[in-house]
Protein backbone atom coordinates (compact mmCIF):
# COMPACT_ATOMS: atom_id res chain seq x y z
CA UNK A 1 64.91 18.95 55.08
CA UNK A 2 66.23 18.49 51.58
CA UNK A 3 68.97 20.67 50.52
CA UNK A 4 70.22 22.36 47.08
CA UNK A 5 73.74 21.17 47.54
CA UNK A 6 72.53 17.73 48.51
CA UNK A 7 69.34 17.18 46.13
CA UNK A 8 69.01 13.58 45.07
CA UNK A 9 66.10 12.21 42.87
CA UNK A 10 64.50 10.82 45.72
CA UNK A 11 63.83 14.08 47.08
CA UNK A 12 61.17 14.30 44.32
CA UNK A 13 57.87 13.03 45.03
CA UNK A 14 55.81 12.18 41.98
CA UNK A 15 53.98 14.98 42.47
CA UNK A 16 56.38 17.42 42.43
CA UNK A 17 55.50 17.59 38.12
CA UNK A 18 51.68 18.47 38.65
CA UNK A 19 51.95 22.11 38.15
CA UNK A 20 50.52 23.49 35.30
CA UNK A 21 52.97 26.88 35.01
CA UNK A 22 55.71 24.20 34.80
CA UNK A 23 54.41 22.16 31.91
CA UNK A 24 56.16 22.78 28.44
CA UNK A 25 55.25 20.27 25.75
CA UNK A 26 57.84 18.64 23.41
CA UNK A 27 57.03 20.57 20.52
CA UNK A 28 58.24 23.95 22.69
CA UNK A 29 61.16 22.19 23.07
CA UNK A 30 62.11 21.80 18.89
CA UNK A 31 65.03 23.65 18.21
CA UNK A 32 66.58 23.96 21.61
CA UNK A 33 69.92 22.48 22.18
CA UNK A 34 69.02 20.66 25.37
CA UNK A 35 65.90 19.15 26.69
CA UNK A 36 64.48 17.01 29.53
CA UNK A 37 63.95 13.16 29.29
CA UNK A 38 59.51 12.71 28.09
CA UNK A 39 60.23 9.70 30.25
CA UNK A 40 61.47 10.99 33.53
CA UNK A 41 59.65 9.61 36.91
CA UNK A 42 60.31 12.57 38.31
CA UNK A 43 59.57 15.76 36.59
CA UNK A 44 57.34 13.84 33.73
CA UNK A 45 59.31 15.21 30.78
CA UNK A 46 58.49 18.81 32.09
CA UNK A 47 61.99 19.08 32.86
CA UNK A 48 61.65 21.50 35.89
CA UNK A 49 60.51 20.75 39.93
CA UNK A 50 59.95 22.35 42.63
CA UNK A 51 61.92 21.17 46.00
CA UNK A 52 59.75 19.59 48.37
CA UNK A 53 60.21 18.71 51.93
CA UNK A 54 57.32 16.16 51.91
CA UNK A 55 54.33 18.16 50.42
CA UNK A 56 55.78 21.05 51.44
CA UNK A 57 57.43 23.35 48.92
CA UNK A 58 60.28 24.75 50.41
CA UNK A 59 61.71 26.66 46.81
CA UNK A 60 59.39 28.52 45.09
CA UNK A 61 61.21 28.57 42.36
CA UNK A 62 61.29 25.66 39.64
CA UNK A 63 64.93 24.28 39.04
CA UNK A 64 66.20 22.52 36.00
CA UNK A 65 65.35 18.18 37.16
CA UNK A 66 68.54 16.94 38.08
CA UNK A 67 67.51 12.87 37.41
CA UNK A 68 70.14 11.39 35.10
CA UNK A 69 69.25 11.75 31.77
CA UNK A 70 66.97 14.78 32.28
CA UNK A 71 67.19 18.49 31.66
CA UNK A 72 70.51 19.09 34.15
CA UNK A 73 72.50 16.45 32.56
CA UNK A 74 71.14 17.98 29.21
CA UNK A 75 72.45 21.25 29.73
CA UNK A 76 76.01 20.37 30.93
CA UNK A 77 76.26 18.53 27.98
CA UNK A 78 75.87 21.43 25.42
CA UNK A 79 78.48 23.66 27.68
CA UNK A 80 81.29 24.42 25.67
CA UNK A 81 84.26 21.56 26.23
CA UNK A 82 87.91 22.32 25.62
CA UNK A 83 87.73 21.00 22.49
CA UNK A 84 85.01 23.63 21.23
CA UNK A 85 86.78 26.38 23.27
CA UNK A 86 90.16 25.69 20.57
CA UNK A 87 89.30 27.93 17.88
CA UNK A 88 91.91 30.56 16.11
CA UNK A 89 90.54 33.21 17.76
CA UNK A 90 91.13 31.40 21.51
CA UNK A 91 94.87 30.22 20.08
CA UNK A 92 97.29 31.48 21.96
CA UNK A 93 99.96 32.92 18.93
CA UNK A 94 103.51 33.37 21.02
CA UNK A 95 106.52 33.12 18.77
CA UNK A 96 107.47 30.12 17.11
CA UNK A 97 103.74 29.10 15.82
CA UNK A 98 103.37 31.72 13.24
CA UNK A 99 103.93 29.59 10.29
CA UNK A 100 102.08 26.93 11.72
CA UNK A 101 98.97 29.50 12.22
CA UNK A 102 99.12 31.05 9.16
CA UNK A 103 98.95 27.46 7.14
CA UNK A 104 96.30 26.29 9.23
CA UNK A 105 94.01 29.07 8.77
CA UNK A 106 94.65 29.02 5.02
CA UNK A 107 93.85 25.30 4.38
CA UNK A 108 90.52 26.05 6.82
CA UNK A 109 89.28 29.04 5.02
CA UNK A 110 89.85 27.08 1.83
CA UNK A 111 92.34 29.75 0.74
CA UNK A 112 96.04 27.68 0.46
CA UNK A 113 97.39 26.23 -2.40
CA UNK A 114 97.85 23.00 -0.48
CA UNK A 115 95.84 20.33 0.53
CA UNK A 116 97.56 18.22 3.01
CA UNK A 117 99.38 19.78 6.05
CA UNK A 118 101.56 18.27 8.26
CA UNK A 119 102.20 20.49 11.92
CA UNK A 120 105.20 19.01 13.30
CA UNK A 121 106.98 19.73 16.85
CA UNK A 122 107.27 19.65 20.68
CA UNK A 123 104.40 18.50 22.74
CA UNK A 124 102.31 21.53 24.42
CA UNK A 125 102.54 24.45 21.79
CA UNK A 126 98.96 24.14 20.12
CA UNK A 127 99.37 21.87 17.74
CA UNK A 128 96.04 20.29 19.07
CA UNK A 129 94.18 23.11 19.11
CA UNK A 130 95.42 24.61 15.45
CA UNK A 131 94.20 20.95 14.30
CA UNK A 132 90.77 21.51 15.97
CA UNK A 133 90.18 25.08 14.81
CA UNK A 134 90.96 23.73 11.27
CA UNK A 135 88.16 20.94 11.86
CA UNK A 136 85.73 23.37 13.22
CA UNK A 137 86.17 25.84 10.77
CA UNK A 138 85.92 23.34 7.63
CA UNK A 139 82.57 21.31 9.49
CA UNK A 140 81.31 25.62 8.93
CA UNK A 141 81.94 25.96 5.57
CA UNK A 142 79.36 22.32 5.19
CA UNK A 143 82.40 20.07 4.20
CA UNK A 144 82.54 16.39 5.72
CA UNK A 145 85.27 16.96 8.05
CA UNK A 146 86.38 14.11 10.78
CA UNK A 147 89.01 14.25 13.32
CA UNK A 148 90.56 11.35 14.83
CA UNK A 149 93.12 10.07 17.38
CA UNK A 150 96.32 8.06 15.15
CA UNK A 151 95.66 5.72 18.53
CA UNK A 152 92.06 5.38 18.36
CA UNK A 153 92.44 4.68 14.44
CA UNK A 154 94.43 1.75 15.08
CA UNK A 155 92.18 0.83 17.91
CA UNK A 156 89.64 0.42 15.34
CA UNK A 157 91.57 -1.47 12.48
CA UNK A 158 92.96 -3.68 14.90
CA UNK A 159 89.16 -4.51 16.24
CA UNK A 160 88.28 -4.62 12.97
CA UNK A 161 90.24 -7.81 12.37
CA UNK A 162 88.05 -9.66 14.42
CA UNK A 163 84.37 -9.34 12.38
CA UNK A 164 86.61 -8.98 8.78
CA UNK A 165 86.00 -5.56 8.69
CA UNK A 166 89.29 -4.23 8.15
CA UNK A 167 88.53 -3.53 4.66
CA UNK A 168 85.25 -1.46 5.37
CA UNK A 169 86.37 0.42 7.47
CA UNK A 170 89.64 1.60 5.69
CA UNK A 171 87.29 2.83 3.18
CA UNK A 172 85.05 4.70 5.44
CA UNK A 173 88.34 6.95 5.96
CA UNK A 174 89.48 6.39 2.41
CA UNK A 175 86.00 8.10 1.41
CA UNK A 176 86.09 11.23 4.20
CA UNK A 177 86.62 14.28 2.08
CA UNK A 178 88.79 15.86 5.23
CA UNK A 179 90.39 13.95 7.27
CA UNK A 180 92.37 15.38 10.72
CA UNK A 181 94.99 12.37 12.29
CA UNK A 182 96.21 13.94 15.59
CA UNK A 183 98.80 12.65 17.71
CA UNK A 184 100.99 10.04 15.44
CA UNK A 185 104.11 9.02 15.85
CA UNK A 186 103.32 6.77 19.15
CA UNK A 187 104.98 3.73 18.50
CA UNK A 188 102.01 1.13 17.46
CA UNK A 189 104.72 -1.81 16.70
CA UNK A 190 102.64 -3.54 14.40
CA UNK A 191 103.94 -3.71 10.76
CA UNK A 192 100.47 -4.80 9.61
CA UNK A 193 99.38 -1.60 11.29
CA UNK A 194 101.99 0.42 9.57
CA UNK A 195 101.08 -0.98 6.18
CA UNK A 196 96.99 -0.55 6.88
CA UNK A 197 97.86 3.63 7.46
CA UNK A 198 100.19 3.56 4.47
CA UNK A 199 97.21 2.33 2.53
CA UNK A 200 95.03 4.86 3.16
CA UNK A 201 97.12 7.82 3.22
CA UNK A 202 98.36 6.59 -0.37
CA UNK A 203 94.99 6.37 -1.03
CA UNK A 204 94.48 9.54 0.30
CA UNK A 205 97.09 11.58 -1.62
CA UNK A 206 96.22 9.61 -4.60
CA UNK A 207 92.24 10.98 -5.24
CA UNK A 208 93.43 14.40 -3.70
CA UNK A 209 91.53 14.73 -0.77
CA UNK A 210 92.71 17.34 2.03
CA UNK A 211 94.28 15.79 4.70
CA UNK A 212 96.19 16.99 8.14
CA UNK A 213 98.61 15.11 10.13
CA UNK A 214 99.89 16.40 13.44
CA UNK A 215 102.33 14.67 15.12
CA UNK A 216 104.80 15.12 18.19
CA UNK A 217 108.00 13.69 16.35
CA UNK A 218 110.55 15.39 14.15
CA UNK A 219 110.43 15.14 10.23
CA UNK A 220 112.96 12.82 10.02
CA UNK A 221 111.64 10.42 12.20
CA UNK A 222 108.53 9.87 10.29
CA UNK A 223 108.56 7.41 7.93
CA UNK A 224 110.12 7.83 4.36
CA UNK A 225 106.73 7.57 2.66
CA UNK A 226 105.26 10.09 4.83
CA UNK A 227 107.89 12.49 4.58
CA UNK A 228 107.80 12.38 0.85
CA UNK A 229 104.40 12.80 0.74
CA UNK A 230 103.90 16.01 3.25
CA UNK A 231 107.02 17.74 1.55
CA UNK A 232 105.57 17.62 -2.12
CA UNK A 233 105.65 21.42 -3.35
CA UNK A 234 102.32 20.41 -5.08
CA UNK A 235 99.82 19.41 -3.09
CA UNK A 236 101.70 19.36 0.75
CA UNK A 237 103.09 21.70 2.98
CA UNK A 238 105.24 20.27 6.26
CA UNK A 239 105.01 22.97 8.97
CA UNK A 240 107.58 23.35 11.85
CA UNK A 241 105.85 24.55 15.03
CA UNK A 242 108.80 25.56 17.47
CA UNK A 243 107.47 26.94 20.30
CA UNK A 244 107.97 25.66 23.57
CA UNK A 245 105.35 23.67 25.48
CA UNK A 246 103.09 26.60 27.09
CA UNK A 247 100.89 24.49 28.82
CA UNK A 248 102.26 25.18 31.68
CA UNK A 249 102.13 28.99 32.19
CA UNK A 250 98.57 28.85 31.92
């Protein structure tokens, strides 16, 4: 007899979507952050079943359809991730980040006098997090916002070599009005590499658009260029976030 804790696709026969109570068309679905798949074997796009053993129902009940790609999978994906759960109001203030929260709220909120904001300091103390509140908080006020890994980003120039694109796609970044870089400071080796991020964060400070850099390294180990540029009185502010990795007492 099929189980809940061991319900596999096969468990539903094609039949299992023939019940009229169960059918919701796709236009009852507009506006809802998850749906089922219109093409799914199983529940027919309805996105609910009944268990079966055979043609007997043994679950009165209709359940979400757990084929891949259908309603189940649907749902899980709109839970809230880690990355949505790191707002302000879920950061977790213990002494030492208080400057570092105070800037970051004021460049989100589109109150500071900056524009560019450098969070510097050990690993573990919310640096992360401050950098996605910022994001989410500037994607709410309807500003084209992007985060992105410093790895990833020169994951992408260096594949970018390959079809000529390097050029295109430093000017995709060039172009984002707010841009997040999280996590630089791992040592990439290239020179060509260094020389492709100088460009756009010259370019960057140059037509004035907000950026955030968040890095694990001290001030003085950055680069010359980039300590010049996140210390200007003007436009930058270089934040010190001192508080021990707390990661671990969670």
């Amino acid at each position: 007899m099929a189980t809940m804790a061991k319900l596999k696709a096969e468990d539903f026969p094609k039949s299992t979507h023939q019940h009229q109570n169960m059918m919701i068309s796709e236009d009852e679905w507009h506006g809802i952050p998850y749906r089922p798949n219109p093409d799914c074997p199983v529940c027919k796009g309805t996105g609910f079943v009944h268990l079966r053993d055979g043609d007997r129902i043994i679950y009165t009940q209709a359940i979400p359809c757990t084929v891949p790609g259908c309603l189940q999978d649907s749902v899980r994906g709109k839970q809230p991730s880690e990355v949505q759960r790191q707002i302000f109001e879920t950061f977790l203030a213990v002494p030492g980040t208080e400057k570092a929260l105070k800037a970051a709220k004021a460049l989100a909120y589109g109150e500071a006098k900056f524009i560019w904001l450098l969070i510097y300091g050990p690993t573990g103390n919310g640096k992360t997090h401050l950098c996605n509140a910022i994001i989410k908080e500037v994607r709410d006020r309807g500003l084209d916002v992007r985060m992105v890994l410093a790895a990833d980003l020169f994951s992408q120039l260096r594949e970018a070599i390959r079809d000529n694109r390097t050029d295109e796609l430093l000017r995709k970044f060039k172009d984002i009005f707010f841009l997040a870089i999280d996590d630089y400071g791992v040592e990439y080796g290239s020179d060509w590499e260094s020389a492709k991020f100088d460009e756009l964060m010259t370019s960057r400070f140059a037509t004035g658009k907000p950026t955030v850099l968040i890095t694990n390294k001290e001030l003085s180990e950055l680069p010359e260029r980039i300590q010049s540029r996140f210390t200007d009185k003007v436009m930058a502010r270089a934040i010190h976030n001192s508080a021990a990795d707390y990661r671990s007492r969670k």
